[in-house]
Structures are given as C-alpha cells and as structure tokens.
C-alpha atoms as a PDB file:
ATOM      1  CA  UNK A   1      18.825 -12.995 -32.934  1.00  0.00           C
ATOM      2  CA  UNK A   2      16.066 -11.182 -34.949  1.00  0.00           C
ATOM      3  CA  UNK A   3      14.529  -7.871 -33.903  1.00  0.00           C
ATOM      4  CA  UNK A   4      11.561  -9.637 -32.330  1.00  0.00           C
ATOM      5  CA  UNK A   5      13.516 -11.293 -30.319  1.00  0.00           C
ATOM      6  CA  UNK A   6      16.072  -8.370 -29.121  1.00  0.00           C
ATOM      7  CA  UNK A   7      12.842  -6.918 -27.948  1.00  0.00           C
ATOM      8  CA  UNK A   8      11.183  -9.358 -26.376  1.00  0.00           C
ATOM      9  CA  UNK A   9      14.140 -10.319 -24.453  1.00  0.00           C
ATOM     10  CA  UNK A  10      14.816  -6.392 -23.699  1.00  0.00           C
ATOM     11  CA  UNK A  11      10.816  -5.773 -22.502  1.00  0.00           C
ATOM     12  CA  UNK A  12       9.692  -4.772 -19.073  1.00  0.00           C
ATOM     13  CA  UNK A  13       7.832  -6.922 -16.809  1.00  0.00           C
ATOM     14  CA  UNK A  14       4.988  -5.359 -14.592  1.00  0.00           C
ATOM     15  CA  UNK A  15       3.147  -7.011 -12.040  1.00  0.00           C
ATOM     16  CA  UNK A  16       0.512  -5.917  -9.367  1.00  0.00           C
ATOM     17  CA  UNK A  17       0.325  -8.152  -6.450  1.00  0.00           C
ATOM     18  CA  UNK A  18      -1.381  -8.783  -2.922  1.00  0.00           C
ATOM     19  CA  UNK A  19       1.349  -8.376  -0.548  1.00  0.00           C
ATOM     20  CA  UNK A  20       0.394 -10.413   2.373  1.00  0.00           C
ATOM     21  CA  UNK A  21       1.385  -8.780   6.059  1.00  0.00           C
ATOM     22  CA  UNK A  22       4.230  -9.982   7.533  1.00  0.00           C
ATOM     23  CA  UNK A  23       6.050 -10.151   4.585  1.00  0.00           C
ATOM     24  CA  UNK A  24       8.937  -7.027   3.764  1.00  0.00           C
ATOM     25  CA  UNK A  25       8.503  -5.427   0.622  1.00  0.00           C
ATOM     26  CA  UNK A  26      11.733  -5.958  -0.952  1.00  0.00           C
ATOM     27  CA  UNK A  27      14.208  -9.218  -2.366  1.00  0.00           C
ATOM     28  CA  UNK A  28      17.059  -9.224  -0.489  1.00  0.00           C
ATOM     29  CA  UNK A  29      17.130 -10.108   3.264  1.00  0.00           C
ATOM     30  CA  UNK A  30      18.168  -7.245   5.674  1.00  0.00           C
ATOM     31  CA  UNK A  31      19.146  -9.922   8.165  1.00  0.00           C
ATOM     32  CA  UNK A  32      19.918 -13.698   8.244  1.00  0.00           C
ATOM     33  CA  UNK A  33      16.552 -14.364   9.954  1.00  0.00           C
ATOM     34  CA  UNK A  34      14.694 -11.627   8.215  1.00  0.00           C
ATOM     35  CA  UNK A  35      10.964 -11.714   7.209  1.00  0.00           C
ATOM     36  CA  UNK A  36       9.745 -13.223   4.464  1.00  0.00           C
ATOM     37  CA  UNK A  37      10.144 -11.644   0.924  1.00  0.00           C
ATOM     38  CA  UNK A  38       8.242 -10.994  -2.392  1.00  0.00           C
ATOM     39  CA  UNK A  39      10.696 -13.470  -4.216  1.00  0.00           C
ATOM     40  CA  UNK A  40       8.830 -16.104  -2.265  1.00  0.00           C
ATOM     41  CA  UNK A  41       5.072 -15.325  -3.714  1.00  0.00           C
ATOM     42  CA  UNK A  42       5.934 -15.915  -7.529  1.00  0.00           C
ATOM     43  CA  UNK A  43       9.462 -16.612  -9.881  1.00  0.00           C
ATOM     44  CA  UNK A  44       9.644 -12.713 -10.474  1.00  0.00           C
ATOM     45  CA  UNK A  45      12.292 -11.990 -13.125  1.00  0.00           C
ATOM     46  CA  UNK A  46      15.951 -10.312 -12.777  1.00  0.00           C
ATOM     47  CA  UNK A  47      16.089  -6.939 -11.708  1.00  0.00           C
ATOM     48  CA  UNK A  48      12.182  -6.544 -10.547  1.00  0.00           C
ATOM     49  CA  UNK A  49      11.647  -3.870  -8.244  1.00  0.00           C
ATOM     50  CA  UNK A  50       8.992  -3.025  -5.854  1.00  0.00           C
ATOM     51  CA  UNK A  51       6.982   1.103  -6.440  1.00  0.00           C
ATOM     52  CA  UNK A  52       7.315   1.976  -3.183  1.00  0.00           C
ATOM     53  CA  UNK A  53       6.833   0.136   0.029  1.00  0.00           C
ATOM     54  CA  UNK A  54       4.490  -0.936   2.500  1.00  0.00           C
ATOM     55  CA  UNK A  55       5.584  -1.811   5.628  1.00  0.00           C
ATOM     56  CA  UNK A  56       6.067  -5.642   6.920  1.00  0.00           C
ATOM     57  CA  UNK A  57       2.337  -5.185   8.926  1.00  0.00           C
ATOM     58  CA  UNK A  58       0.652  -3.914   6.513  1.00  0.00           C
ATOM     59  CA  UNK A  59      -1.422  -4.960   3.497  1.00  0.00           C
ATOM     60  CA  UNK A  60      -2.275  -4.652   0.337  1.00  0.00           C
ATOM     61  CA  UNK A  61      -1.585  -3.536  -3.615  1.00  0.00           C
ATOM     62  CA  UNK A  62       1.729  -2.979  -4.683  1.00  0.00           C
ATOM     63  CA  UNK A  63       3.210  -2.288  -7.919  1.00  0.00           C
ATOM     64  CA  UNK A  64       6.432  -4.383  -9.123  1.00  0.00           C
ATOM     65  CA  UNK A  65       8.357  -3.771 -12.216  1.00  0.00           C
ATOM     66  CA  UNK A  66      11.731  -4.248 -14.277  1.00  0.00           C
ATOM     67  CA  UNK A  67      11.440  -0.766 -15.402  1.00  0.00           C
ATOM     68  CA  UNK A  68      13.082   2.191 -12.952  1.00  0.00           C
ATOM     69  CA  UNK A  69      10.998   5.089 -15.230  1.00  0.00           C
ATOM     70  CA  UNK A  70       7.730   3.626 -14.008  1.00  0.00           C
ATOM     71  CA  UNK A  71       9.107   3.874 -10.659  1.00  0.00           C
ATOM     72  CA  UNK A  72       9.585   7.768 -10.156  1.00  0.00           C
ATOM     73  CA  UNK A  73       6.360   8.141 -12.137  1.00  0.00           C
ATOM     74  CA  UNK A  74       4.184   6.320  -9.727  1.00  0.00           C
ATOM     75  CA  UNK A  75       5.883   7.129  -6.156  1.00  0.00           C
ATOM     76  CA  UNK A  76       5.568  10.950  -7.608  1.00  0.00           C
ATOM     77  CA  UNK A  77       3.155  13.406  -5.973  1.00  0.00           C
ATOM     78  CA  UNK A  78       0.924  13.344  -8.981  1.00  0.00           C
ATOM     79  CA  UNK A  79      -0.368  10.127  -7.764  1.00  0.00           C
ATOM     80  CA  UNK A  80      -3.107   9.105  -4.898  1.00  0.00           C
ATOM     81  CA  UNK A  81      -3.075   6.242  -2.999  1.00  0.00           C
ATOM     82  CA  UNK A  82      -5.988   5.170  -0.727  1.00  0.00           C
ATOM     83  CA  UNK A  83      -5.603   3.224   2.429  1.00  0.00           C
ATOM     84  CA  UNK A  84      -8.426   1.172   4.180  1.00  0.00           C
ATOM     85  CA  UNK A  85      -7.204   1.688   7.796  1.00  0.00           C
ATOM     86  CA  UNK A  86      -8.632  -0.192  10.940  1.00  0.00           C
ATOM     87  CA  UNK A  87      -8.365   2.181  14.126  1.00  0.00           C
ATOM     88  CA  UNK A  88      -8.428   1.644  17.990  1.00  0.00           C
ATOM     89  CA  UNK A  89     -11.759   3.467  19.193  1.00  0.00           C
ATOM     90  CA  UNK A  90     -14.596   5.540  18.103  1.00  0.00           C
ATOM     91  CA  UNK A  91     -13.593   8.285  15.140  1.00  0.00           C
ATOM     92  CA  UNK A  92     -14.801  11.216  16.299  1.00  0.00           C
ATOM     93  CA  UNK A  93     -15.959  14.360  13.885  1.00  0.00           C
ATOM     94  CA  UNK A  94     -13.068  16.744  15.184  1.00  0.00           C
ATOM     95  CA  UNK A  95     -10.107  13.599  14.766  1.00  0.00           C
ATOM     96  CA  UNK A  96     -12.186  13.447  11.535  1.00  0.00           C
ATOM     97  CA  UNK A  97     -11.503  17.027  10.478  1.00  0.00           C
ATOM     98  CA  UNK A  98      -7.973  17.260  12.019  1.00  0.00           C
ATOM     99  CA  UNK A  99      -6.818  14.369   9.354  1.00  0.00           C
ATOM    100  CA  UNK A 100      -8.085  15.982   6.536  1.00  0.00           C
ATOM    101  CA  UNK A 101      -6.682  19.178   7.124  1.00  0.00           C
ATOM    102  CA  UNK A 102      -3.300  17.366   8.374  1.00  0.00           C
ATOM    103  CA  UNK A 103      -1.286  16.687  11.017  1.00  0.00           C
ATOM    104  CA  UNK A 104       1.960  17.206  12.451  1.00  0.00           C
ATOM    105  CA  UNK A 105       4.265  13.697  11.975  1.00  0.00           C
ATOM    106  CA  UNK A 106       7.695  13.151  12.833  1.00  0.00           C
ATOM    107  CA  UNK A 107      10.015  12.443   9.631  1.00  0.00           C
ATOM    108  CA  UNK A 108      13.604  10.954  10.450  1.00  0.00           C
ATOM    109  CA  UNK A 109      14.109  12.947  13.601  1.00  0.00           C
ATOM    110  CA  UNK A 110      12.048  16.601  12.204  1.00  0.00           C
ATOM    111  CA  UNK A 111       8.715  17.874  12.368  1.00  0.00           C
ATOM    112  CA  UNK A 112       6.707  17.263   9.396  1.00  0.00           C
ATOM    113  CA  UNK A 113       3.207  19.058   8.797  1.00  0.00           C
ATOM    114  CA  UNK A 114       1.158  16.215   6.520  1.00  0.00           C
ATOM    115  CA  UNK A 115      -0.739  17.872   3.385  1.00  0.00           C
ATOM    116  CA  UNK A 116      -4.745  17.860   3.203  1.00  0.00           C
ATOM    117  CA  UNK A 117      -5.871  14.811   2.288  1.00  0.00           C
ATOM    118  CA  UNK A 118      -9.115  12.906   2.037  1.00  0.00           C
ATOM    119  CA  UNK A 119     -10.565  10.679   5.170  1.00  0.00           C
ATOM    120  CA  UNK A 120     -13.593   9.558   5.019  1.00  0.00           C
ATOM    121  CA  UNK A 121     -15.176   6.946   7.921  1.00  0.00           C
ATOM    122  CA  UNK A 122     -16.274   2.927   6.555  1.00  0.00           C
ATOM    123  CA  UNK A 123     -20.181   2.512   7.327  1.00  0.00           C
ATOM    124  CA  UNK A 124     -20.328  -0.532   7.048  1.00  0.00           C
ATOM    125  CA  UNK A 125     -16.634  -1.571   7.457  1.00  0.00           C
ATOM    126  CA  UNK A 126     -14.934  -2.767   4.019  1.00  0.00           C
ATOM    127  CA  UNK A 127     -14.899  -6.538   2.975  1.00  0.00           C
ATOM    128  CA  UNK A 128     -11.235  -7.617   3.366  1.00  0.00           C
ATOM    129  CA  UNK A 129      -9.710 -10.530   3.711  1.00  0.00           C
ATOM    130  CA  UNK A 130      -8.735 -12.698   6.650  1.00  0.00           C
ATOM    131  CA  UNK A 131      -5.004 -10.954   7.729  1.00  0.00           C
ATOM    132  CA  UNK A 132      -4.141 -14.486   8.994  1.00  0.00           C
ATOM    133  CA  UNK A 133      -3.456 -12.545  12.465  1.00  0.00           C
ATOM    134  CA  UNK A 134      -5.716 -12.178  15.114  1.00  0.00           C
ATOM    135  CA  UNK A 135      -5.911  -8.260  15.369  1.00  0.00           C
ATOM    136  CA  UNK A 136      -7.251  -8.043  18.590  1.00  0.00           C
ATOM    137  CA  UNK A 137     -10.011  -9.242  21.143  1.00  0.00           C
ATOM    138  CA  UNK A 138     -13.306  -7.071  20.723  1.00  0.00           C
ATOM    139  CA  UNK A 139     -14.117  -6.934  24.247  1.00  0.00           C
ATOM    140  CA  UNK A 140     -10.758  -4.689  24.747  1.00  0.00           C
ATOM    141  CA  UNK A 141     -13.057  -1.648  23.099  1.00  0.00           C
ATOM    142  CA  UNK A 142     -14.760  -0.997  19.431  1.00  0.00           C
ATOM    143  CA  UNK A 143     -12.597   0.019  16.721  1.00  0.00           C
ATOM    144  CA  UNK A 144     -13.208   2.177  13.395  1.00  0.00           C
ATOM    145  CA  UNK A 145     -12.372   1.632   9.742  1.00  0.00           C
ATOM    146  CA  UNK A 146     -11.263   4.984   7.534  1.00  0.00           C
ATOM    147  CA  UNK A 147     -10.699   5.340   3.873  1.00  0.00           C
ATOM    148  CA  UNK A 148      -7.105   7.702   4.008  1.00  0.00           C
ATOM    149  CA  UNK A 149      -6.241   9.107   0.635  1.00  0.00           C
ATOM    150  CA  UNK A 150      -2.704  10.590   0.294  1.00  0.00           C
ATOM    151  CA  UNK A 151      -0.363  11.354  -2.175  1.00  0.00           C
ATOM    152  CA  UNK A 152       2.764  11.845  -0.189  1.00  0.00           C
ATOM    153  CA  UNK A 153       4.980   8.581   1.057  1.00  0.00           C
ATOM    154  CA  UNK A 154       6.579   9.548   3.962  1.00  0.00           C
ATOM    155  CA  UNK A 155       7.531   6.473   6.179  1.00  0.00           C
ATOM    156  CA  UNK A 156       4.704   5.286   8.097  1.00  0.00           C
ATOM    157  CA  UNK A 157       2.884   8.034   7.034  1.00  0.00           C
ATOM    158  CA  UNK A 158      -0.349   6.520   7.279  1.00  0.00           C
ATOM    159  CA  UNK A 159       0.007   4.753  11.084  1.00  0.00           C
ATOM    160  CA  UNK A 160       1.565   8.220  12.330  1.00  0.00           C
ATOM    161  CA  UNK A 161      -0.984  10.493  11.328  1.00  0.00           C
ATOM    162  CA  UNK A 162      -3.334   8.503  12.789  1.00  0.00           C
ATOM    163  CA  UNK A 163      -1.750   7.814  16.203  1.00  0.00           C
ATOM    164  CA  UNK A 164      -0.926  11.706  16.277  1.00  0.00           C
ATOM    165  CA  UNK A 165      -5.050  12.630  16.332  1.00  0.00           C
ATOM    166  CA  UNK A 166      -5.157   9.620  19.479  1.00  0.00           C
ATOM    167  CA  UNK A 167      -6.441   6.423  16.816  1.00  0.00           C
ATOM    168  CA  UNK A 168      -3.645   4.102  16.436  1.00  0.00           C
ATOM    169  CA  UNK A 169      -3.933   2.014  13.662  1.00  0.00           C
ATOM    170  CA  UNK A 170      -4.500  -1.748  13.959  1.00  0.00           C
ATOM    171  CA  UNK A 171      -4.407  -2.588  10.696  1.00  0.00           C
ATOM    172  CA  UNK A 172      -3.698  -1.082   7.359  1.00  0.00           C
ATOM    173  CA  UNK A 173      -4.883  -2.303   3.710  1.00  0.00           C
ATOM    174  CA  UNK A 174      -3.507  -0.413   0.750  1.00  0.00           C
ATOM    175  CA  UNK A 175      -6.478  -0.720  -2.097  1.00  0.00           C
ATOM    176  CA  UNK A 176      -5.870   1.510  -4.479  1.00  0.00           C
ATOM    177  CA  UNK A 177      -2.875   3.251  -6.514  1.00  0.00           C
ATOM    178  CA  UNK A 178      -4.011   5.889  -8.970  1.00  0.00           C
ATOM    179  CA  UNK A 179      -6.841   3.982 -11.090  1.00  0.00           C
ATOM    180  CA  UNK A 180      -5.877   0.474 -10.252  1.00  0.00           C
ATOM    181  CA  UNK A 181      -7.654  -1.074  -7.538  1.00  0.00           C
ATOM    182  CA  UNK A 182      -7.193  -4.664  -4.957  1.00  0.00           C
ATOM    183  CA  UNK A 183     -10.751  -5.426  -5.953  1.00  0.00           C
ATOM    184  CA  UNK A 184     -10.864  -9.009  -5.206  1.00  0.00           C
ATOM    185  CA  UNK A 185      -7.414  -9.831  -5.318  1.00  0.00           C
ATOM    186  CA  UNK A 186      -6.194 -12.468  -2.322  1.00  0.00           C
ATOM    187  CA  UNK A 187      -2.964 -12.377  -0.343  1.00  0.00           C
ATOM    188  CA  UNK A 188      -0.455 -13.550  -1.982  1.00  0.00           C
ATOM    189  CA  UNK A 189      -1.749 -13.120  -5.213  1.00  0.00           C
ATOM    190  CA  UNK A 190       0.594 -12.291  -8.337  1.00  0.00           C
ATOM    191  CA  UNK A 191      -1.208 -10.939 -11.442  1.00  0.00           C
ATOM    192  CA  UNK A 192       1.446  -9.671 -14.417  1.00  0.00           C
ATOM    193  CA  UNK A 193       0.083  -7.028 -16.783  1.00  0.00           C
ATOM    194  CA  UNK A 194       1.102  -5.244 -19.595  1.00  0.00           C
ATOM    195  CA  UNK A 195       1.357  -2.013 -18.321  1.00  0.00           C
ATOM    196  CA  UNK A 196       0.428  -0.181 -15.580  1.00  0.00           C
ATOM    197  CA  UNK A 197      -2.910   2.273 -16.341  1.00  0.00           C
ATOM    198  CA  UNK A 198      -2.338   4.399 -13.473  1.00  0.00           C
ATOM    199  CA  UNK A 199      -5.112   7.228 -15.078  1.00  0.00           C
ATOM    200  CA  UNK A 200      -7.577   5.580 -16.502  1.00  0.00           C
ATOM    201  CA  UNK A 201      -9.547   2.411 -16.051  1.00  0.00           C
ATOM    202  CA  UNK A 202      -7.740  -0.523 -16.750  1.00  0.00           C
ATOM    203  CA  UNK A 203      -9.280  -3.193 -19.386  1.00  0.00           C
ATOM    204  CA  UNK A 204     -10.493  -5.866 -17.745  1.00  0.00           C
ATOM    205  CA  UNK A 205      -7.270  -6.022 -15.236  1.00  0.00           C
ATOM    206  CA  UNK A 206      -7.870  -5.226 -11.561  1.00  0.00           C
END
C-alpha cells in the first residue's frame, strides 16, 4: 500500500446533516423498538460519531464525524449554538429579559443557574420546514418563535429554560453551530465536507 493510500484509508470523515425529529441522535438502539437512527439517513462510515445531541423531538443541524478531537472542540464552551424555538403563548418583555440574564434549570437531580445568553423574539416567524407533525391546533392560543443562543449543553437545556420563565417549547430547530448554518438544508439531508469551519465562513458549504 503506498503512502497515498495509508492516508486516504486513515482520513476522517465529516458530515453535517438535517436530523429530522423523531429520530435519536445516535447508531445503536437503546431498546429493541427504539426510534429511528442516523444510520438510517445515509451509509455513514465505521466509527462515525454524532457532536453532541439533540433530542428525539427536536430538529435541526448536527455535526457527525470519525474524528473524537473534533468532538471536544465543538461541544466546548468556546462555541455558540443558536436555536429557533417555537413557544406556547405571547413572549412577554420581562420572560424576554429573564432568559437572557438566565434561569434556574434542574441538571440530573441539582439546581443549575443557566449563563447569559442571547434571546431575541422572530418578527416574522423563521421559514422552516414542514416537521411532518402536526404541532398543535391554533385555536388552542397563539404561540411565539425565539432565536436562543447558548454555548452550554446541558440536557434539555433549551426546552427547560424556557418552560422555567412559563413558555414551554413546542418545537425546537437547531440552525446554527459556530459559523455553519441549516440554511436551506431539508430533513433528512446528508451533506459530507471536508472539514468543519466552525470560525469562519465556510466556502460555498452550508
């Protein structure tokens, strides 16, 4: 085997995809009837891993990759990521204010103070697509869309914070991970790149 071809065989695979809700963010079942998994959107390679997690009812980007270093760089502190989040009811300024400055969460059994953050409310509410789920009738009350920017990953973070200011969340859309962005990417949707550009712009990728 020539050089070329050691290192081929020996480079890491990165991929961002659309994970669609309902589906768990991870390749082996937990269960015999589990939910579906991300081996079931594309032929992913040996040993791929998912950055993080988002939870089985929620949407959105998510980095996978072969290589464990890229891992603990991305699910580090250094890094935002910003959630479009669909509450129940009318955000009011003081729920608002009480996000941004944080709230208090529970964290496997313990209090947890969340860290400033940015929230910002959706006028007019973001283009998404279709969750394939019926969230829920509009005549049971109006509901609110928030941008949420965090760079913590405490389970559920998102969905608790909310409920704890009175706005549970409905539905939850990951869109962004440092620099790289959904943009226009479908459910479902596998895209492999060459590496992930988590500071800067990436060329041409989404």
């Amino acid at each position: 085997m020539s050089v070329v071809d050691n290192l081929t065989e020996h480079a890491h695979q990165h991929f961002l995809i659309y994970k669609p809700f309902g589906f768990l963010s991870q390749f082996v079942p937990e269960t015999r009837k589990s939910k579906p998994l991300l081996g079931e959107l594309y032929p992913f390679p040996d040993k791929t891993m998912a950055i993080g997690r988002l939870d089985h009812d929620s949407e959105g980007l998510l980095l996978l990759t072969t290589d464990g270093m890229q891992s603990h760089l991305i699910r580090s502190k250094t890094i935002e990521k910003e959630y479009y989040v669909q509450v129940d009811g009318e955000v009011s300024p003081m729920q608002l204010a009480q996000l941004q400055q944080g709230v208090e969460i529970g964290v496997n059994g313990a209090k947890y103070q969340t860290l400033p953050c940015k929230v910002e409310l959706l006028i007019p509410e973001p283009k998404l697509p279709a969750r394939g789920k019926k969230i829920r009738d509009p005549r049971h009350g109006p509901t609110s869309w928030l941008s949420v920017t965090i760079s913590e990953g405490k389970n559920r973070q998102v969905r608790k914070m909310t409920a704890a200011v009175g706005l549970p969340t409905l539905r939850l859309v990951r869109v962004r991970i440092g620099a790289i962005q959904l943009k226009q990417m479908q459910p479902g949707e596998v895209i492999p790149v060459s590496a992930f550009s988590i500071d800067t712009a990436q060329n041409g990728e989404p």
